[in-house]
C-alpha atoms as a PDB file:
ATOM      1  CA  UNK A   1       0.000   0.000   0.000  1.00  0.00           C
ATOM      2  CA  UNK A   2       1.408   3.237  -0.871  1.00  0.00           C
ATOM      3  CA  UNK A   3       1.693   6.728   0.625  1.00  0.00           C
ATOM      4  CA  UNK A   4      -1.387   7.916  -1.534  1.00  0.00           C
ATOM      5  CA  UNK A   5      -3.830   4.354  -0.599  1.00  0.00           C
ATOM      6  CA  UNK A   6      -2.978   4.799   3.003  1.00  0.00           C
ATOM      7  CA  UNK A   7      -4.313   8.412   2.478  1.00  0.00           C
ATOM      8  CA  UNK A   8      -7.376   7.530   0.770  1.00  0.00           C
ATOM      9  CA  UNK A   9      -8.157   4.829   3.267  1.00  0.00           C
ATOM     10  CA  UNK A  10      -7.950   7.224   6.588  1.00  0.00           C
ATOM     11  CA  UNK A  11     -10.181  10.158   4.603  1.00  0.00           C
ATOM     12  CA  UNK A  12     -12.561   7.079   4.351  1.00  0.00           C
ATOM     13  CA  UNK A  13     -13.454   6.737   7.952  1.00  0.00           C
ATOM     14  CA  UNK A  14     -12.882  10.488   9.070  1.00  0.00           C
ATOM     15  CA  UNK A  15     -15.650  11.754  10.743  1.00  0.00           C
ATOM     16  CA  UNK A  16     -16.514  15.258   9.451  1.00  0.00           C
ATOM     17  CA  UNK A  17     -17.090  17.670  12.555  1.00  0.00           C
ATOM     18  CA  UNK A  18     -20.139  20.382  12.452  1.00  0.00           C
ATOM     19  CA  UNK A  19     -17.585  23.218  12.344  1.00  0.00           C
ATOM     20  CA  UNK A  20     -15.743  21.671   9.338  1.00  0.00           C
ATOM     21  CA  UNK A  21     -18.965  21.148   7.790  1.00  0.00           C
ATOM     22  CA  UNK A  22     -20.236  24.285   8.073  1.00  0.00           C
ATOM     23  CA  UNK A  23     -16.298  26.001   6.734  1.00  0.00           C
ATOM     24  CA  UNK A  24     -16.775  23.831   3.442  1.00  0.00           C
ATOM     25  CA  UNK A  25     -20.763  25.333   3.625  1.00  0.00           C
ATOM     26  CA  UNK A  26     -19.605  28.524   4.082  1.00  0.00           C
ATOM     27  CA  UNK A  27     -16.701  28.214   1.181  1.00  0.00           C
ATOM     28  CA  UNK A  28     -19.014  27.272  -1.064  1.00  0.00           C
ATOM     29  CA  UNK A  29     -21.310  30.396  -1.097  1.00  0.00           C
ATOM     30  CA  UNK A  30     -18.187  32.636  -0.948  1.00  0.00           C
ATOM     31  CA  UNK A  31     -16.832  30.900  -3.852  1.00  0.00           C
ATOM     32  CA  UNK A  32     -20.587  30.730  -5.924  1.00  0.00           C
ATOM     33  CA  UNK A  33     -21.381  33.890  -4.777  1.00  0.00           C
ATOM     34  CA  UNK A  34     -17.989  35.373  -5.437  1.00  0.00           C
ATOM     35  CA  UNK A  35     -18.314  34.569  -9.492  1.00  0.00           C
ATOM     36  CA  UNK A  36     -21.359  36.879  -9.771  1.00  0.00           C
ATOM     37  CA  UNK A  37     -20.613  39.732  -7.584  1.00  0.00           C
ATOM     38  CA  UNK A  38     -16.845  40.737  -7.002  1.00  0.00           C
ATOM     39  CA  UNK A  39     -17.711  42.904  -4.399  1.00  0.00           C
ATOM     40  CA  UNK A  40     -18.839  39.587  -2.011  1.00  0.00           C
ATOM     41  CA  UNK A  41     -16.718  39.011   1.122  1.00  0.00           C
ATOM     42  CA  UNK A  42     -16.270  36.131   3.257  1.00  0.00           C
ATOM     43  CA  UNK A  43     -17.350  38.385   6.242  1.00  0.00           C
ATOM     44  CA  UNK A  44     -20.402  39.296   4.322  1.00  0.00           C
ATOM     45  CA  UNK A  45     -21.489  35.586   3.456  1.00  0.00           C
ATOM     46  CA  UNK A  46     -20.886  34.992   7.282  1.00  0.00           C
ATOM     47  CA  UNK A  47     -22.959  37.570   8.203  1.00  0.00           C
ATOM     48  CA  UNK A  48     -26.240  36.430   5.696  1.00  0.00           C
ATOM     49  CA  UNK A  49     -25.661  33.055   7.389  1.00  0.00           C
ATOM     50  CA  UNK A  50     -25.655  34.190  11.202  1.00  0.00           C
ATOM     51  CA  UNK A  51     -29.060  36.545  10.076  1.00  0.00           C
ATOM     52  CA  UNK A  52     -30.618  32.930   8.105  1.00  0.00           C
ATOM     53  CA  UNK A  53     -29.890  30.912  11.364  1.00  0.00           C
ATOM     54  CA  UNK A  54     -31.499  33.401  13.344  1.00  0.00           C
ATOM     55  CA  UNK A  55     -34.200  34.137  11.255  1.00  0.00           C
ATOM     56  CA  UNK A  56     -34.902  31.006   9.290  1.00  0.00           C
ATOM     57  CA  UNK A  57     -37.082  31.179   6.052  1.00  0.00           C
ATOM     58  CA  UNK A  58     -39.720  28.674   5.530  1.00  0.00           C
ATOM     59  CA  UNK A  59     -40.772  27.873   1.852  1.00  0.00           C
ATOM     60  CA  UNK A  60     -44.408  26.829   1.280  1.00  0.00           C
ATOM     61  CA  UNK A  61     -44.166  24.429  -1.605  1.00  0.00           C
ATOM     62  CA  UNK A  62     -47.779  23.128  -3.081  1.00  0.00           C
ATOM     63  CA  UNK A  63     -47.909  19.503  -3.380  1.00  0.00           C
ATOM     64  CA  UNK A  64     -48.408  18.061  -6.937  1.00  0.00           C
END
């Protein structure tokens, strides 16, 4: 098994913490966001996600 297997087989069984999860959640809208709007800033997707979490939107979807 080389360097690169043994690698591949530790990632496989690492538990992903809330607070890493919500990094790579947070990453992701910078980096979406970012694309369309230079003027986006990590601190400002931080911010819309503290205000969200405080003051979650609900979504009434009609059933089919």
């Amino acid at each position: 098994m080389n360097d690169l297997d043994k690698l591949l087989e530790l990632a496989r069984h690492k538990q992903v913490t809330q607070e890493e999860r919500e990094a790579q959640r947070l990453s992701f809208a910078y980096g979406n966001a970012r694309l369309s709007n230079p003027r986006i800033t990590r601190d400002s997707i931080k911010e819309a996600a503290d205000q969200l979490a405080a003051n979650p939107v609900t979504v009434d979807v009609p059933n089919k």
